[in-house]
C-alpha atoms as a PDB file:
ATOM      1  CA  UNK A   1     148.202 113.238 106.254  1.00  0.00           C
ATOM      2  CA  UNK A   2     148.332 111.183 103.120  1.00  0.00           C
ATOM      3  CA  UNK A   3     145.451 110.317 100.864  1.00  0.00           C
ATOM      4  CA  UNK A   4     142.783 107.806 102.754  1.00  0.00           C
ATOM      5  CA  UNK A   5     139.861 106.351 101.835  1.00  0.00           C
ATOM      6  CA  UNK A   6     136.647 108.862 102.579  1.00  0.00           C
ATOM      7  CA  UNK A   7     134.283 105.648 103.805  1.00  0.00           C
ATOM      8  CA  UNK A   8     136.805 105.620 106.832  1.00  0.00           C
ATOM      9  CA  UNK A   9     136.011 108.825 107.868  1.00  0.00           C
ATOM     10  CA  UNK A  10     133.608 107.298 111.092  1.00  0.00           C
ATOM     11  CA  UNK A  11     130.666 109.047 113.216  1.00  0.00           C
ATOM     12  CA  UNK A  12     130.158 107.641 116.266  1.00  0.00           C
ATOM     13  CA  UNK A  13     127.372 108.383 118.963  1.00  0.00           C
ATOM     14  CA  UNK A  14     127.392 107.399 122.738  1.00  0.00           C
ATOM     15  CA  UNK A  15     124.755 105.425 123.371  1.00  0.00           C
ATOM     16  CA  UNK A  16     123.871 106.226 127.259  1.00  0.00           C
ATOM     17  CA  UNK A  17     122.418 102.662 127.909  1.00  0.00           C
ATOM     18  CA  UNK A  18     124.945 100.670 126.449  1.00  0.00           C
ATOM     19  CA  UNK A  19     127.997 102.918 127.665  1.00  0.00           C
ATOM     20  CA  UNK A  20     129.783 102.378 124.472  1.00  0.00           C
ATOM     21  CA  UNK A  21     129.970 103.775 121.228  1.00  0.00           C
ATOM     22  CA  UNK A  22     127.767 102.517 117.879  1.00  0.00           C
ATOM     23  CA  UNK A  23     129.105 103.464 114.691  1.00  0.00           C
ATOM     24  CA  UNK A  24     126.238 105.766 112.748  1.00  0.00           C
ATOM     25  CA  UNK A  25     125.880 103.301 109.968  1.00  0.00           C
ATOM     26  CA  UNK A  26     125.179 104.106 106.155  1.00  0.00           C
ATOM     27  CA  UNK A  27     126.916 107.611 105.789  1.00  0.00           C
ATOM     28  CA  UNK A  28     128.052 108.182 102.205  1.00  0.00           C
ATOM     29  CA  UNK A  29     128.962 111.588 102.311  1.00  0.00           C
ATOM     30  CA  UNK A  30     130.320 113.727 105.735  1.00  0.00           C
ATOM     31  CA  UNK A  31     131.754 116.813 106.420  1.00  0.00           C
ATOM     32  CA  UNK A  32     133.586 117.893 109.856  1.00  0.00           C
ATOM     33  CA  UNK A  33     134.727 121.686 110.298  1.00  0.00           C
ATOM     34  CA  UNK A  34     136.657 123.168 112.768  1.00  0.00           C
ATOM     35  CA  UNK A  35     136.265 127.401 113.215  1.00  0.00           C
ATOM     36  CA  UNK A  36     137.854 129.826 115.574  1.00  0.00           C
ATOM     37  CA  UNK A  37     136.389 133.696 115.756  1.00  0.00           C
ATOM     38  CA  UNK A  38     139.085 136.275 115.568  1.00  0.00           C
ATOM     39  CA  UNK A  39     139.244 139.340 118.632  1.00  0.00           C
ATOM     40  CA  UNK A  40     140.186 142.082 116.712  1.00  0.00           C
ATOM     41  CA  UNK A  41     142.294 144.647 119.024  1.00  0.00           C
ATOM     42  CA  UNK A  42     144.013 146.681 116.451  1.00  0.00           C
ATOM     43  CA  UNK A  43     143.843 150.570 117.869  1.00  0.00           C
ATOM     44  CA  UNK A  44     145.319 154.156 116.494  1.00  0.00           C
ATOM     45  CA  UNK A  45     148.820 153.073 117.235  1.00  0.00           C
ATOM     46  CA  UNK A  46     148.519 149.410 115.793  1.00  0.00           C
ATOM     47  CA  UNK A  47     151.543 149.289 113.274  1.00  0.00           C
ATOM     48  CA  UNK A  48     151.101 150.748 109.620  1.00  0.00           C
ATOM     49  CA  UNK A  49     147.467 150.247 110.704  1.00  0.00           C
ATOM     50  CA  UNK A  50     147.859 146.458 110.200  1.00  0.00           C
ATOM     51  CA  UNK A  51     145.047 144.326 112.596  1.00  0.00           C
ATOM     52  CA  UNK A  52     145.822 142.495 115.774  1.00  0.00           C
ATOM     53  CA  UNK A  53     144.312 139.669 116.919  1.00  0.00           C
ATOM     54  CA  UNK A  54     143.948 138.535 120.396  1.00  0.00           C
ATOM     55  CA  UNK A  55     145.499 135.391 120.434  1.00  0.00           C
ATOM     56  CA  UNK A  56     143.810 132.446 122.088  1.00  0.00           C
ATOM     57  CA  UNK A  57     140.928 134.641 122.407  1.00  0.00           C
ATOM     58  CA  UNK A  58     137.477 134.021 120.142  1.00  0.00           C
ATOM     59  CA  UNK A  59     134.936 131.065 120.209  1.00  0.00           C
ATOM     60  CA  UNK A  60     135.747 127.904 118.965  1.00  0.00           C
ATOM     61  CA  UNK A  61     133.175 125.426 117.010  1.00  0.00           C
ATOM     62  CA  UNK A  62     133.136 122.737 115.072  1.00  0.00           C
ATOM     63  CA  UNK A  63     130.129 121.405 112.861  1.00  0.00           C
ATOM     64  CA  UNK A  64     129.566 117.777 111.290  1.00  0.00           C
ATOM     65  CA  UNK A  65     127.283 117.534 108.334  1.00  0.00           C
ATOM     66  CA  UNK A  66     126.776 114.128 106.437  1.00  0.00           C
ATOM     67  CA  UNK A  67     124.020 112.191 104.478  1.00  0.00           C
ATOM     68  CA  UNK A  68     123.558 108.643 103.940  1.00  0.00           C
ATOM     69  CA  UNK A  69     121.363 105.764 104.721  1.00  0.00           C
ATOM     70  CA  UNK A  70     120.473 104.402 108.201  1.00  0.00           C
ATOM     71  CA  UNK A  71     121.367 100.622 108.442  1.00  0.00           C
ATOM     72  CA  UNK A  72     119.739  99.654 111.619  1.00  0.00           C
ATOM     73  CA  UNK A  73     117.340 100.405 113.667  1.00  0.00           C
ATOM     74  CA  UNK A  74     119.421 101.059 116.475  1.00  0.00           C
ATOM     75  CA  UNK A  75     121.448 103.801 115.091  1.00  0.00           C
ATOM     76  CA  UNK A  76     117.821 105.626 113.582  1.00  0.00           C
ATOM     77  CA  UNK A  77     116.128 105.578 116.651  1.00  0.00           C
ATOM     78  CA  UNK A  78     119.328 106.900 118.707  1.00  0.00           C
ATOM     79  CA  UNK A  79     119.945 109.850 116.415  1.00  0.00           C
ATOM     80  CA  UNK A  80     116.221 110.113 116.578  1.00  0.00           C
ATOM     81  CA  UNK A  81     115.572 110.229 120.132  1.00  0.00           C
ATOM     82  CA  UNK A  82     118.440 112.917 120.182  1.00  0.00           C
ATOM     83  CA  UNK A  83     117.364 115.453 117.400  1.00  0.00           C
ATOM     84  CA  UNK A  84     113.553 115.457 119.305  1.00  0.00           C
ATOM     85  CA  UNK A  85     114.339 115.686 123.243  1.00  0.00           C
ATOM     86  CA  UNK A  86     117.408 118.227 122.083  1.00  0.00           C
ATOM     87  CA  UNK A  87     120.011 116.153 124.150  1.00  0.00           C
ATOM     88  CA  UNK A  88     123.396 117.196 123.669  1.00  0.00           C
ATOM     89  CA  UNK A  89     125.104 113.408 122.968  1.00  0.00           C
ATOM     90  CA  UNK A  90     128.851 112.781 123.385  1.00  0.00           C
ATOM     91  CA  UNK A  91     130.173 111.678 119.868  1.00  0.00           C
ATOM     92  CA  UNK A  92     133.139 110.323 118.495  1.00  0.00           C
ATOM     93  CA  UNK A  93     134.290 111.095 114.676  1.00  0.00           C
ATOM     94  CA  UNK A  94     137.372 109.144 114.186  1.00  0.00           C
ATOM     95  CA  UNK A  95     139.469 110.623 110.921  1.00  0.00           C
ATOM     96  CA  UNK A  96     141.856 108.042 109.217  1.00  0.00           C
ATOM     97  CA  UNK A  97     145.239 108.760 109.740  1.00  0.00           C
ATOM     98  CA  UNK A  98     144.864 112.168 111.248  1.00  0.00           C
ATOM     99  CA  UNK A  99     143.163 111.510 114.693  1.00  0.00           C
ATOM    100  CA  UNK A 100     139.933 111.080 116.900  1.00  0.00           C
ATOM    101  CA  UNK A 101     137.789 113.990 117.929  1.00  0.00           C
ATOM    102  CA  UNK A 102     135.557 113.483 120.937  1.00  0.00           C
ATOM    103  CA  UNK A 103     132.652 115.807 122.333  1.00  0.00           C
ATOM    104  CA  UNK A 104     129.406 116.770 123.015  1.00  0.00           C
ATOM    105  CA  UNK A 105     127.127 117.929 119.751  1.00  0.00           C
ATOM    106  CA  UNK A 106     123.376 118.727 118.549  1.00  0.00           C
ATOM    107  CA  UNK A 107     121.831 117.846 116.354  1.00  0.00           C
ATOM    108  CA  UNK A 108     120.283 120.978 114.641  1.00  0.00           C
ATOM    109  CA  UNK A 109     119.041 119.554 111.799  1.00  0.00           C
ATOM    110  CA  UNK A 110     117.424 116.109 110.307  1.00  0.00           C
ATOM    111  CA  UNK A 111     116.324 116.169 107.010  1.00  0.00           C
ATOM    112  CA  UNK A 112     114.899 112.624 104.806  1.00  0.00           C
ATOM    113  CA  UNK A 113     114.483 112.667 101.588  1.00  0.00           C
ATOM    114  CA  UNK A 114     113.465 109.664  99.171  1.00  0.00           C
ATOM    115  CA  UNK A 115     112.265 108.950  95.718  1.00  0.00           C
ATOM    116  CA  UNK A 116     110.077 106.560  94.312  1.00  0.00           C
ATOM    117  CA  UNK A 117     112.723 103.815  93.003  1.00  0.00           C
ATOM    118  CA  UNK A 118     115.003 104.339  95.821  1.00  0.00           C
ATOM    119  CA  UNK A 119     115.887 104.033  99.435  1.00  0.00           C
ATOM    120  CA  UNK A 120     115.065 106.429 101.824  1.00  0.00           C
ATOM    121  CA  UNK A 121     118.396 108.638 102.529  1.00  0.00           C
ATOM    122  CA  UNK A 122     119.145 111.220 105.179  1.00  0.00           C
ATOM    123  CA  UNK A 123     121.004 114.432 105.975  1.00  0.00           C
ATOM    124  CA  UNK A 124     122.169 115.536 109.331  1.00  0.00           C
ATOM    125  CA  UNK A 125     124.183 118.163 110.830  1.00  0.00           C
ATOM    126  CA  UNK A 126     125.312 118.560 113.822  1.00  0.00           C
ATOM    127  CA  UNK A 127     127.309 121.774 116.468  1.00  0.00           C
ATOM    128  CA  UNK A 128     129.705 121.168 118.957  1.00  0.00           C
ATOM    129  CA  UNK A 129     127.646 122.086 122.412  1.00  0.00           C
ATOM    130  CA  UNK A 130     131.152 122.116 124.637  1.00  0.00           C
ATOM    131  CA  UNK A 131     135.091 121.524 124.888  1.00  0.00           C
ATOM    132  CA  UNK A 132     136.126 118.748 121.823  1.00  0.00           C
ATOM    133  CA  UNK A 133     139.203 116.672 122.802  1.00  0.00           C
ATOM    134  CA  UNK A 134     141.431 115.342 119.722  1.00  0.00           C
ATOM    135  CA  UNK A 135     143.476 112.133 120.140  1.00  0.00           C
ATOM    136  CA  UNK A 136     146.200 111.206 117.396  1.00  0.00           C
ATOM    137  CA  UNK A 137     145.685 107.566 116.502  1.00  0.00           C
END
């Protein structure tokens, strides 16, 4: 992947009643991580001791973290409605020049923070809740 510009880096959320996407508007900052537990199976006989892994074994996750500023109200009160009735959203997180990563996530935690000469900003961050699909653009 060459070098790409981080503002393209996109978070979309499903939004049930429209049946389309809507690009989370305002995020300055975003993380996405992708993990994979190990099975460790080494035993007495394992070679020179070294470990062995299971492969294809382990649970998979990824996590989305990012902070910004809300632009509409549409996008607030969707991720809003979401973090307090605990739905489990299908999102999209398109990554420039790398792919598309579809799925459901939570949001497990919402944080706002402002000062007194500035906008309001938040923080969110999000865990996959099921199978993520990844589409090359």
């Amino acid at each position: 992947m060459v070098a790409q510009k981080g503002k393209d880096l996109l978070l979309k959320i499903k939004d049930s009643e429209a049946a389309s996407y809507v690009t989370v508007a305002g995020l300055r900052a975003r993380t996405l991580s992708f993990n994979a537990q190990s099975v460790d199976i080494t035993h007495s006989e394992s070679v020179q001791q070294w470990r062995e892994l299971l492969q294809g074994a382990g649970i998979k996750t990824g996590r989305l973290s990012g902070s910004g500023i809300f632009r509409d109200a549409q996008s607030d009160a969707l991720i809003r409605d979401y973090f307090f009735t605990g739905a489990i959203p299908d999102w999209q997180i398109i990554i420039p020049g790398f792919g598309k990563v579809e799925g459901g996530f939570q949001i497990t935690s919402l944080e706002f923070t402002g000062r007194h000469d500035a906008e309001v900003n938040f923080e969110i961050t999000m865990e996959s809740a099921g199978a993520l699909t990844f589409t090359t653009l």
